[in-house]
PDB file of N, CA and C in Angstrom:
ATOM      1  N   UNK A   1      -8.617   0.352  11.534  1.00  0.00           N
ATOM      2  CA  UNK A   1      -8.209   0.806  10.231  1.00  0.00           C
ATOM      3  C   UNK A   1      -9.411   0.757   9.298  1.00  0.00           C
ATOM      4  N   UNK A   2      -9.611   1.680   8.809  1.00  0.00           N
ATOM      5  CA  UNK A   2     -10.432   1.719   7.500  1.00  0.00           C
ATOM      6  C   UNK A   2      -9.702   1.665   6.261  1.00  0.00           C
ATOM      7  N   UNK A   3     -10.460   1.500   4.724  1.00  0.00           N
ATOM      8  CA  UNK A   3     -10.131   0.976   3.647  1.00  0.00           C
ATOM      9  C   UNK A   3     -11.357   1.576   2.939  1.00  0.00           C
ATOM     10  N   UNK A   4     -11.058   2.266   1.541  1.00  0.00           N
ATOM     11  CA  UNK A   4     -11.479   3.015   1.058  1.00  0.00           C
ATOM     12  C   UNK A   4     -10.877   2.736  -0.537  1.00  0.00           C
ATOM     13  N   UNK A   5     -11.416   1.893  -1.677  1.00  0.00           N
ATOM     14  CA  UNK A   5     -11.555   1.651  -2.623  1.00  0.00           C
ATOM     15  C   UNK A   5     -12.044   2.004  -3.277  1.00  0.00           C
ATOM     16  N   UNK A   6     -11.191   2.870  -5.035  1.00  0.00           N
ATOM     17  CA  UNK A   6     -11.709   2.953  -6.192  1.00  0.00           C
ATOM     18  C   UNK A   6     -10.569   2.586  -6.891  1.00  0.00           C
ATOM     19  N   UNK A   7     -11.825   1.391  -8.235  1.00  0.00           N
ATOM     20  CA  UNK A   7     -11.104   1.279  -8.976  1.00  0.00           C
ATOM     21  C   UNK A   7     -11.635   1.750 -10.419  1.00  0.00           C
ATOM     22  N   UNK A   8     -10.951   1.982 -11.169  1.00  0.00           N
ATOM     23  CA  UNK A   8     -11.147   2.542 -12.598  1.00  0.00           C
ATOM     24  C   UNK A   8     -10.418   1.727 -13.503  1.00  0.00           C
ATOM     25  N   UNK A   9     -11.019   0.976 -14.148  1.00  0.00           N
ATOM     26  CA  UNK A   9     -10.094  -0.403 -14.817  1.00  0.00           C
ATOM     27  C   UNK A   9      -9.144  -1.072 -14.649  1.00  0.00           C
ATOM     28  N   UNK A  10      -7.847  -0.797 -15.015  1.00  0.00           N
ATOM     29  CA  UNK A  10      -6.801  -1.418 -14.488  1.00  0.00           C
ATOM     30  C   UNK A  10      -5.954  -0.627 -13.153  1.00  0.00           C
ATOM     31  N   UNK A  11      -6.634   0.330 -12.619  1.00  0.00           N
ATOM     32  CA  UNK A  11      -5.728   1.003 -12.112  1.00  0.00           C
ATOM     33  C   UNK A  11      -7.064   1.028 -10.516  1.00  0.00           C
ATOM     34  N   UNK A  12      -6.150   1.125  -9.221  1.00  0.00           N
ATOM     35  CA  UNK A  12      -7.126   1.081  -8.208  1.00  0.00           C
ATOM     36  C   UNK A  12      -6.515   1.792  -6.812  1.00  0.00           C
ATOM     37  N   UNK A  13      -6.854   2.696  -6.180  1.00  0.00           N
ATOM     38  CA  UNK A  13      -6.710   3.637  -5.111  1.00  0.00           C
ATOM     39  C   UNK A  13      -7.319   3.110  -3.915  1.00  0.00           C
ATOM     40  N   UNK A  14      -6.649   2.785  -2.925  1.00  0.00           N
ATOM     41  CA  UNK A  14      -6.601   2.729  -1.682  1.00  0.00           C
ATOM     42  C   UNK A  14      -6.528   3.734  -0.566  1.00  0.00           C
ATOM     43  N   UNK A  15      -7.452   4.261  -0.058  1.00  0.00           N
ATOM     44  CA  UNK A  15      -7.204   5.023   0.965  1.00  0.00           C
ATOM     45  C   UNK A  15      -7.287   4.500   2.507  1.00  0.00           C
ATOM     46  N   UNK A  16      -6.049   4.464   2.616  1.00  0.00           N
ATOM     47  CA  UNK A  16      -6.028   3.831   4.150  1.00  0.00           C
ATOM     48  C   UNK A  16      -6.504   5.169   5.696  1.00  0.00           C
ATOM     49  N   UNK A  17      -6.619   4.691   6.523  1.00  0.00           N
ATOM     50  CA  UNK A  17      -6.816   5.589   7.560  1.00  0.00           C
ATOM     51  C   UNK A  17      -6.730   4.790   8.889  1.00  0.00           C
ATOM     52  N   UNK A  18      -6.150   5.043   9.694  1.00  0.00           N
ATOM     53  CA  UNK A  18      -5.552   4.743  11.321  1.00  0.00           C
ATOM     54  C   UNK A  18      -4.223   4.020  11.391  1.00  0.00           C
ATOM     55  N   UNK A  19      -4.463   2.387  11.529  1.00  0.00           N
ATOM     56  CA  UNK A  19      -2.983   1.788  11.377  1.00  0.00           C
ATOM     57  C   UNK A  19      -2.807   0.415  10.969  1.00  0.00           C
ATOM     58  N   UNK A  20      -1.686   0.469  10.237  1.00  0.00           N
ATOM     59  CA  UNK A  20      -1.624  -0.588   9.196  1.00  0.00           C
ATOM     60  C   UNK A  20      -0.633  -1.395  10.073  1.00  0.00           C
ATOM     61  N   UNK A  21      -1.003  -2.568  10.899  1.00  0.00           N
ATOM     62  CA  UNK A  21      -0.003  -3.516  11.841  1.00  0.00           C
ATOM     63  C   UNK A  21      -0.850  -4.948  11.842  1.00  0.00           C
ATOM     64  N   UNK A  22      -0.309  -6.166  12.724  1.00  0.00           N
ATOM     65  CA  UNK A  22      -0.401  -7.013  12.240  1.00  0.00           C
ATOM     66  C   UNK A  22      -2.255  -7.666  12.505  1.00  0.00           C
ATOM     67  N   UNK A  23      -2.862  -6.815  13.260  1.00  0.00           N
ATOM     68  CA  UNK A  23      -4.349  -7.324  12.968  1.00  0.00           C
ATOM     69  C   UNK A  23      -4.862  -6.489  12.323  1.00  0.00           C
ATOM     70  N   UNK A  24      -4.369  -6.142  11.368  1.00  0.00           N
ATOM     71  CA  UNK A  24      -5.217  -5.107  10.079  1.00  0.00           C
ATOM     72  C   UNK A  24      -5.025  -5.386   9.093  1.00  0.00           C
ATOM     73  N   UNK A  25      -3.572  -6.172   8.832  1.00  0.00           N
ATOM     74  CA  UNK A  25      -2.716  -5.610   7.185  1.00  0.00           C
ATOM     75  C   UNK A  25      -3.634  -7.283   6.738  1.00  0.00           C
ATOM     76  N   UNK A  26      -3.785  -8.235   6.955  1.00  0.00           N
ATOM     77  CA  UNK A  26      -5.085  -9.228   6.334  1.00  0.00           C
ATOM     78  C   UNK A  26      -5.950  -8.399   6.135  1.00  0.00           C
ATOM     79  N   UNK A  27      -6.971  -7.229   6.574  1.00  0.00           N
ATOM     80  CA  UNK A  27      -7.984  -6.950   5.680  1.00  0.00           C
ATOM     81  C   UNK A  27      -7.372  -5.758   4.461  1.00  0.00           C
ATOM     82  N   UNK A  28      -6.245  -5.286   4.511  1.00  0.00           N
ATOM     83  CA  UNK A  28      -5.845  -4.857   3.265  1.00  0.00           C
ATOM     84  C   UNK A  28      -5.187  -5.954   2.328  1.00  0.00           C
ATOM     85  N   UNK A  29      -4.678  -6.810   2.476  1.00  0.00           N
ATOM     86  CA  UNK A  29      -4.305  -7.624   1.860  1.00  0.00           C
ATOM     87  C   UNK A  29      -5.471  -8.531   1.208  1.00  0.00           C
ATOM     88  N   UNK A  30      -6.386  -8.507   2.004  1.00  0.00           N
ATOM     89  CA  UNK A  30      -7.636  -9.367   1.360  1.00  0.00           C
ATOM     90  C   UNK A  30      -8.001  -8.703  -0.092  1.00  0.00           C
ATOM     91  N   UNK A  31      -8.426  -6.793   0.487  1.00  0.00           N
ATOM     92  CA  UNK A  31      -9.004  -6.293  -0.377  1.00  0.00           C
ATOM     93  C   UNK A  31      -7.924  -5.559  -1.411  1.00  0.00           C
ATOM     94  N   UNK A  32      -6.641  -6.009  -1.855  1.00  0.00           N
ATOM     95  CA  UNK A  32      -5.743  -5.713  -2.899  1.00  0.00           C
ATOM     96  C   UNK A  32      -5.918  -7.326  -3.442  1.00  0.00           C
ATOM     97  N   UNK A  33      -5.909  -8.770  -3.090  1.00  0.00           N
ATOM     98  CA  UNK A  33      -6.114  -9.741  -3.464  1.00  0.00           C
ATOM     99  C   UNK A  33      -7.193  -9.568  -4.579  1.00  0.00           C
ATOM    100  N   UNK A  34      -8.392  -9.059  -3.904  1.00  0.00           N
ATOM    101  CA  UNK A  34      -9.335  -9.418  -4.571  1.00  0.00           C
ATOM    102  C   UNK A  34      -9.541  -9.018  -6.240  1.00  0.00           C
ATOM    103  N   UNK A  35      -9.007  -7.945  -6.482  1.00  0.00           N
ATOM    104  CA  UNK A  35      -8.765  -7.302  -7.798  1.00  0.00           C
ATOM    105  C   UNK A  35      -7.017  -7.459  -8.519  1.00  0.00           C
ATOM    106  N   UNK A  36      -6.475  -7.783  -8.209  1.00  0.00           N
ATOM    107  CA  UNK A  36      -5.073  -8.074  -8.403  1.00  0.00           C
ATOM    108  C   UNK A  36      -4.322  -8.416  -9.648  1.00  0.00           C
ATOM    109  N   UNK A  37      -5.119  -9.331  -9.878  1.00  0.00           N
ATOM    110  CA  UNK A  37      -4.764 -10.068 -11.238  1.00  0.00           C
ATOM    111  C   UNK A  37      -4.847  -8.419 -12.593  1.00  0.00           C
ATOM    112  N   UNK A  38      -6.309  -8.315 -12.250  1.00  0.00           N
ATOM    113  CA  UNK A  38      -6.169  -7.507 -13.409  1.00  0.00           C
ATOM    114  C   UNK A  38      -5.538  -6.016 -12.960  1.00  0.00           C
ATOM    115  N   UNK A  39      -5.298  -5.679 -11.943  1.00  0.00           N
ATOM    116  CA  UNK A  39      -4.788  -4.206 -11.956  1.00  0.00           C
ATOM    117  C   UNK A  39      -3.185  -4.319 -12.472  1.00  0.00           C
ATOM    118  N   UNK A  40      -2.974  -3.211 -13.093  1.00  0.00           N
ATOM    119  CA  UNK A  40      -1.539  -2.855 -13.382  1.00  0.00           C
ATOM    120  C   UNK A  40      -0.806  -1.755 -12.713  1.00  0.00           C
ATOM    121  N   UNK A  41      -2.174  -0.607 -12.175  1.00  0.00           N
ATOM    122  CA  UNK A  41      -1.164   0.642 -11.117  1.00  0.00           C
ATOM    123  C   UNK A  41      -2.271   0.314  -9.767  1.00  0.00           C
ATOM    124  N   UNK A  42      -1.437   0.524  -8.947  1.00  0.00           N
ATOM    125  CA  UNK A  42      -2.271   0.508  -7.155  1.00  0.00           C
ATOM    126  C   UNK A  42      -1.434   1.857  -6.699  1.00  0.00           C
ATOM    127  N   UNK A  43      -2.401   2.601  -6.142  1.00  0.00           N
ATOM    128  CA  UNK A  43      -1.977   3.631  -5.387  1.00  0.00           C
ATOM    129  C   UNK A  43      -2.337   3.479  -4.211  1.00  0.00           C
ATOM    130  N   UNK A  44      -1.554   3.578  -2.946  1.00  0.00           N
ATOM    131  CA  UNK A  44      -2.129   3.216  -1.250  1.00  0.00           C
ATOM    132  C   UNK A  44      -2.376   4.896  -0.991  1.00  0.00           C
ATOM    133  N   UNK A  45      -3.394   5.614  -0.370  1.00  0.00           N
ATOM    134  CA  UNK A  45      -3.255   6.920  -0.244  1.00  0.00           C
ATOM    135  C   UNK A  45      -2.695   6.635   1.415  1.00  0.00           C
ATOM    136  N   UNK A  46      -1.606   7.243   1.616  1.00  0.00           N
ATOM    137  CA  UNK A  46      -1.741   7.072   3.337  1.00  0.00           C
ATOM    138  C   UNK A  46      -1.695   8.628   4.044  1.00  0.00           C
ATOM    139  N   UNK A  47      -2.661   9.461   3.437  1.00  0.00           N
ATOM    140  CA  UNK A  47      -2.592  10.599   4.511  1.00  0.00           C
ATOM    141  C   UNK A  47      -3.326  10.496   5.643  1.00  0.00           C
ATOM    142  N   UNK A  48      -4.395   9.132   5.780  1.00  0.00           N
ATOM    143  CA  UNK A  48      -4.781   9.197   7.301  1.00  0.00           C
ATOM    144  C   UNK A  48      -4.424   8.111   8.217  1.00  0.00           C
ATOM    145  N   UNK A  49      -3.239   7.473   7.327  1.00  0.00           N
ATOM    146  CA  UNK A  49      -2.033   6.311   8.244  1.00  0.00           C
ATOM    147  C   UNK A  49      -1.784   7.039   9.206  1.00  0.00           C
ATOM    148  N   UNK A  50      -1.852   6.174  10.427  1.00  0.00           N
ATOM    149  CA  UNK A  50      -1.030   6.816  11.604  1.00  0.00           C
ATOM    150  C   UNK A  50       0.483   5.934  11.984  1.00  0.00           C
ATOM    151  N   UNK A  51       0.418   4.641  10.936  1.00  0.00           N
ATOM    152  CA  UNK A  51       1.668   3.531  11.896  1.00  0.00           C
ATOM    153  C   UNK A  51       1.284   2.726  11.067  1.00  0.00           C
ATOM    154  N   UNK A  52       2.576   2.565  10.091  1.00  0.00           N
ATOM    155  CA  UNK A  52       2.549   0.959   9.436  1.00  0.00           C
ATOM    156  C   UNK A  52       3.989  -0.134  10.018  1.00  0.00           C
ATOM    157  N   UNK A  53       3.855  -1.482  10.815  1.00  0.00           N
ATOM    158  CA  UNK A  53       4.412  -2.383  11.147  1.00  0.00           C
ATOM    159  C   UNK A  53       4.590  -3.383   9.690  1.00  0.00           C
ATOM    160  N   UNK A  54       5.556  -4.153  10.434  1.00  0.00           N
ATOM    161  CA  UNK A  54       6.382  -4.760   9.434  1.00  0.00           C
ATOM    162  C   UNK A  54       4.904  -6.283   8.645  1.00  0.00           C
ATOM    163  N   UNK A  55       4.050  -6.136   9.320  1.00  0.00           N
ATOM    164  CA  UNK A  55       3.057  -6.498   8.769  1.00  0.00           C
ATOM    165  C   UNK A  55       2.559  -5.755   7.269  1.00  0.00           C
ATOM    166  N   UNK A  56       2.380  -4.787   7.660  1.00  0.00           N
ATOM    167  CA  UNK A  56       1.727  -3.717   6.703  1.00  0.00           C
ATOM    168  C   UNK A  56       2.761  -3.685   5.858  1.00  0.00           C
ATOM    169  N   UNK A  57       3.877  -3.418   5.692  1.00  0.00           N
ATOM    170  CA  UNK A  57       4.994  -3.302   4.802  1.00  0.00           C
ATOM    171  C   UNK A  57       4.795  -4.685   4.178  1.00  0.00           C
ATOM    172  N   UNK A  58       4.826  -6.196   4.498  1.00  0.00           N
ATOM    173  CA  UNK A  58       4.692  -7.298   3.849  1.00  0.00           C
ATOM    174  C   UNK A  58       3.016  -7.052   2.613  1.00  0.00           C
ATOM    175  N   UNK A  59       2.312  -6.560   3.069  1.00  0.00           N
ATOM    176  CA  UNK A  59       0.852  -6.296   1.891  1.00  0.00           C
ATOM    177  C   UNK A  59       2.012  -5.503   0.804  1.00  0.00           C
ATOM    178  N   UNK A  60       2.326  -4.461   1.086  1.00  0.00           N
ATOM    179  CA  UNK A  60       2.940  -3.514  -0.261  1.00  0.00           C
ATOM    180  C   UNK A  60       3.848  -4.433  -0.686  1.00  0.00           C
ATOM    181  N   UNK A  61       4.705  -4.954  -0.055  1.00  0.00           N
ATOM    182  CA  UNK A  61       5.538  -5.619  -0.941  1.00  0.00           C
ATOM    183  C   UNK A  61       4.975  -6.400  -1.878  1.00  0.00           C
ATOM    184  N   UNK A  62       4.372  -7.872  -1.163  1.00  0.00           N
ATOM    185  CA  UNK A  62       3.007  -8.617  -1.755  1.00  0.00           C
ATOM    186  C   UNK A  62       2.618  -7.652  -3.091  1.00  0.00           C
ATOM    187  N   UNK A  63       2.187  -6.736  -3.102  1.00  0.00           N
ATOM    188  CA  UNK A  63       1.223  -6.218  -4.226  1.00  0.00           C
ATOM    189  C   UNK A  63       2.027  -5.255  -5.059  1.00  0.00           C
ATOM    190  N   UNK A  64       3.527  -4.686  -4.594  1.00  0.00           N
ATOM    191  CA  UNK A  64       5.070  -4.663  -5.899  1.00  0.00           C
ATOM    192  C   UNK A  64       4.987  -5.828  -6.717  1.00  0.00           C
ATOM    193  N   UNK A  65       4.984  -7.065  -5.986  1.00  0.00           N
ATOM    194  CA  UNK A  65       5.724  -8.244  -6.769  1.00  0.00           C
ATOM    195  C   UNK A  65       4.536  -8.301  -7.600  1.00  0.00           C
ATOM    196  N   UNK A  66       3.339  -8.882  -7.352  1.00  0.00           N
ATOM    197  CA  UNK A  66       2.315  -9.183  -8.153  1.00  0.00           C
ATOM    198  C   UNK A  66       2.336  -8.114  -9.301  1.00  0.00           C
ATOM    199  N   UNK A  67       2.181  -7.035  -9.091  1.00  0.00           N
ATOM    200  CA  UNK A  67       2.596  -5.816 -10.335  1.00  0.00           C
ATOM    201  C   UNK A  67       3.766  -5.525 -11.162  1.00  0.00           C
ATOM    202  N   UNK A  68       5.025  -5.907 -10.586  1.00  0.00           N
ATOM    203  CA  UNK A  68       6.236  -6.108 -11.292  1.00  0.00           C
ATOM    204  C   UNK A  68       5.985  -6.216 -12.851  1.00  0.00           C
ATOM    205  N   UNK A  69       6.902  -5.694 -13.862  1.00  0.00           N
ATOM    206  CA  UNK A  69       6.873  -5.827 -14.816  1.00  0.00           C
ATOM    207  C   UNK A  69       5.158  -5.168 -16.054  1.00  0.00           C
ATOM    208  N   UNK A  70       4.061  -5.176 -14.952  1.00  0.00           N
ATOM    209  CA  UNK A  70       2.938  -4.451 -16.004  1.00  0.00           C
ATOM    210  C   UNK A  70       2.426  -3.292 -14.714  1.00  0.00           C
ATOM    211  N   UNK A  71       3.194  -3.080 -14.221  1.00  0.00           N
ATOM    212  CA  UNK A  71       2.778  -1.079 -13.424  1.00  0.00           C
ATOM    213  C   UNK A  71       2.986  -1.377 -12.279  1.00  0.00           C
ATOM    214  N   UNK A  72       2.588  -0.508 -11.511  1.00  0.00           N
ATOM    215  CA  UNK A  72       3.461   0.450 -10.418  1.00  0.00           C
ATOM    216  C   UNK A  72       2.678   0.202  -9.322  1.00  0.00           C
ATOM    217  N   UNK A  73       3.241  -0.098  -8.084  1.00  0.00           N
ATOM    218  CA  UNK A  73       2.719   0.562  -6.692  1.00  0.00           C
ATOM    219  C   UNK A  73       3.225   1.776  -6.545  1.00  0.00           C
ATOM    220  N   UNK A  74       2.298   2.961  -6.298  1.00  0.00           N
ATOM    221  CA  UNK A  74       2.546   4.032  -5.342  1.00  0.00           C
ATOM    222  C   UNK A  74       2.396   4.281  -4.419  1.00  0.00           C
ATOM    223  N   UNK A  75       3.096   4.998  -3.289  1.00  0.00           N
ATOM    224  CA  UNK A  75       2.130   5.263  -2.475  1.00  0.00           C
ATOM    225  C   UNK A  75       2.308   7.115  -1.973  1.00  0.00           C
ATOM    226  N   UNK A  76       1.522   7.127  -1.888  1.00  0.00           N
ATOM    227  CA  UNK A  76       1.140   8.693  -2.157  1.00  0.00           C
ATOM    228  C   UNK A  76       0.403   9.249   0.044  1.00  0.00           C
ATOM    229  N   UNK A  77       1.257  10.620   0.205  1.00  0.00           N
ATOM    230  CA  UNK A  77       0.733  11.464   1.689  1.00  0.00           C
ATOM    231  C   UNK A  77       1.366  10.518   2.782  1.00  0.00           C
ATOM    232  N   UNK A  78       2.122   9.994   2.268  1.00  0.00           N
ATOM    233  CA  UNK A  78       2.903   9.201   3.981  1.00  0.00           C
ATOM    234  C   UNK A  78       3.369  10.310   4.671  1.00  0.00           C
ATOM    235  N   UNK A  79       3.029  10.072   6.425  1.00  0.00           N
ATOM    236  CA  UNK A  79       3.427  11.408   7.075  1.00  0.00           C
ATOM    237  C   UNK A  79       4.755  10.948   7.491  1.00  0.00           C
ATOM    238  N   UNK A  80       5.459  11.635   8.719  1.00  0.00           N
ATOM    239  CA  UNK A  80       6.540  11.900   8.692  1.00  0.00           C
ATOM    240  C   UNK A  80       6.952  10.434  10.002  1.00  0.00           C
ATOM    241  N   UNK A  81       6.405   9.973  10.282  1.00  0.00           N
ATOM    242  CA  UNK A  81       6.875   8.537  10.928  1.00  0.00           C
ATOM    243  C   UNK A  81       6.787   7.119   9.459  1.00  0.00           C
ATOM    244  N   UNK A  82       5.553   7.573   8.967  1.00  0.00           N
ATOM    245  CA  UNK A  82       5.816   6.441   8.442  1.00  0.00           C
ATOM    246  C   UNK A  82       6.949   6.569   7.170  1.00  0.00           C
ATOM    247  N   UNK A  83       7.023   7.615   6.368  1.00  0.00           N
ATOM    248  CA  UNK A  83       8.078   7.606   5.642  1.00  0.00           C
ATOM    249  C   UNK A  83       9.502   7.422   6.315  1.00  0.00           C
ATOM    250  N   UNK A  84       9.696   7.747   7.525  1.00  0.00           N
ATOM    251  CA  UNK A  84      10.901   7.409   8.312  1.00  0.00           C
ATOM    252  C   UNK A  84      11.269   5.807   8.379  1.00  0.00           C
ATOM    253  N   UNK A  85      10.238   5.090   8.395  1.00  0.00           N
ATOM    254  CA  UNK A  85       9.908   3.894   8.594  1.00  0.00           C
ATOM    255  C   UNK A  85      10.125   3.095   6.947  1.00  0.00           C
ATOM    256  N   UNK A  86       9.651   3.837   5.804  1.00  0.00           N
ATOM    257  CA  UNK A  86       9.897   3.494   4.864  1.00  0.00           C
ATOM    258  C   UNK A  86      11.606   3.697   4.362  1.00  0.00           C
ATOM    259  N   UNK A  87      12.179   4.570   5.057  1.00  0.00           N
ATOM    260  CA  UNK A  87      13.779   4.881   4.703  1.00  0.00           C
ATOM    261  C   UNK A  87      14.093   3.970   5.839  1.00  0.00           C
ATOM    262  N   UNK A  88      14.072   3.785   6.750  1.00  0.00           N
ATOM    263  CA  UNK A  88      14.736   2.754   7.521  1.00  0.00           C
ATOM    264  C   UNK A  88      14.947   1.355   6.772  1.00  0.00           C
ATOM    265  N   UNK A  89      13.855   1.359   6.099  1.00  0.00           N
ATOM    266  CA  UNK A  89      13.666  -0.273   5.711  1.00  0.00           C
ATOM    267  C   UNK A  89      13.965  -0.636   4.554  1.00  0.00           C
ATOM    268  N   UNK A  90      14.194   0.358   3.842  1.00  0.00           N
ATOM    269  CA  UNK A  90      14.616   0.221   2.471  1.00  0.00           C
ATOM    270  C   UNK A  90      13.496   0.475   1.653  1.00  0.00           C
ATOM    271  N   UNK A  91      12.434   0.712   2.020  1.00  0.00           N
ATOM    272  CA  UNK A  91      11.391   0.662   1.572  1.00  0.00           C
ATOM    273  C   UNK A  91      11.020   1.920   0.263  1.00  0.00           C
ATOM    274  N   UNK A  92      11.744   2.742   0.702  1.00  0.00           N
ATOM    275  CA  UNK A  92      11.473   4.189   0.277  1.00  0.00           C
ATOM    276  C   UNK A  92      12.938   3.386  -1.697  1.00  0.00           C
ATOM    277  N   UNK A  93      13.263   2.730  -1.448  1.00  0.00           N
ATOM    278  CA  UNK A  93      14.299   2.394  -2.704  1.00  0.00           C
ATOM    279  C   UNK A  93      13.399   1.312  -3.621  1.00  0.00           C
ATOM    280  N   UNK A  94      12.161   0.731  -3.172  1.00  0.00           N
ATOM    281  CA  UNK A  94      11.354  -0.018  -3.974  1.00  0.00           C
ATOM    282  C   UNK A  94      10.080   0.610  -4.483  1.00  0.00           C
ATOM    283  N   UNK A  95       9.341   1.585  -3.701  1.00  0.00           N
ATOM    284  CA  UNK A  95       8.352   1.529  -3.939  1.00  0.00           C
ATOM    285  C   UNK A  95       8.278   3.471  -4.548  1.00  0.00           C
ATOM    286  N   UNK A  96       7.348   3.717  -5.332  1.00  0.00           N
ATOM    287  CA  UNK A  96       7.198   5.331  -6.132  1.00  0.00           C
ATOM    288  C   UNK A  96       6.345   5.959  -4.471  1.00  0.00           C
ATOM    289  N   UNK A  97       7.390   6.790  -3.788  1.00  0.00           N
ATOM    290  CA  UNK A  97       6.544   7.259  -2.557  1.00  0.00           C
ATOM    291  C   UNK A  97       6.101   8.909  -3.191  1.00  0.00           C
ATOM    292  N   UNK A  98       5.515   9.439  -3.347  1.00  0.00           N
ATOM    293  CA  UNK A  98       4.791  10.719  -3.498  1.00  0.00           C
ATOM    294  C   UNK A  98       4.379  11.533  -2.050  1.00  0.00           C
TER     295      UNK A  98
END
């Protein structure tokens, strides 16, 4: 998996690419940690996700709650497994999917 960061003050874009499962979602979770406090919107881009596990789903959640109440997780280009994966799980009822 690669990880692909910009941030622009309070607000910070993630572009993920390959697969978000349980020996990966620690180095996204590291690098949403690291800026956290001060961001208020996170966007995950996942148009070059191939497979997010219930690992990878625990980082987004993780980084909803921390944002709760001062802005938004989005996540923006989920293809057609992983948004399946996000309606299975409820996922698609918490988070702004684009």
């Amino acid at each position: 998996m690669t990880i692909s960061k910009t941030k622009n003050g309070t607000k910070a874009d993630y572009i993920i690419e390959g697969r978000l499962e349980t020996a990966t979602a620690p180095d996204l979770e590291k690098a949403v940690k690291e800026d956290i406090d001060e961001l208020t919107d996170i966007t995950f881009d996942f148009s070059g996700l191939e497979y997010i596990s219930s690992a990878g789903l625990r980082v987004l959640l993780s980084a909803q709650k921390s944002i709760m109440g001062k802005g938004n997780v989005t996540v923006a280009n989920p293809n057609d497994v992983v948004r399946e994966i996000f309606d299975v799980t409820g996922f698609s009822d918490i988070l702004t999917i684009i």
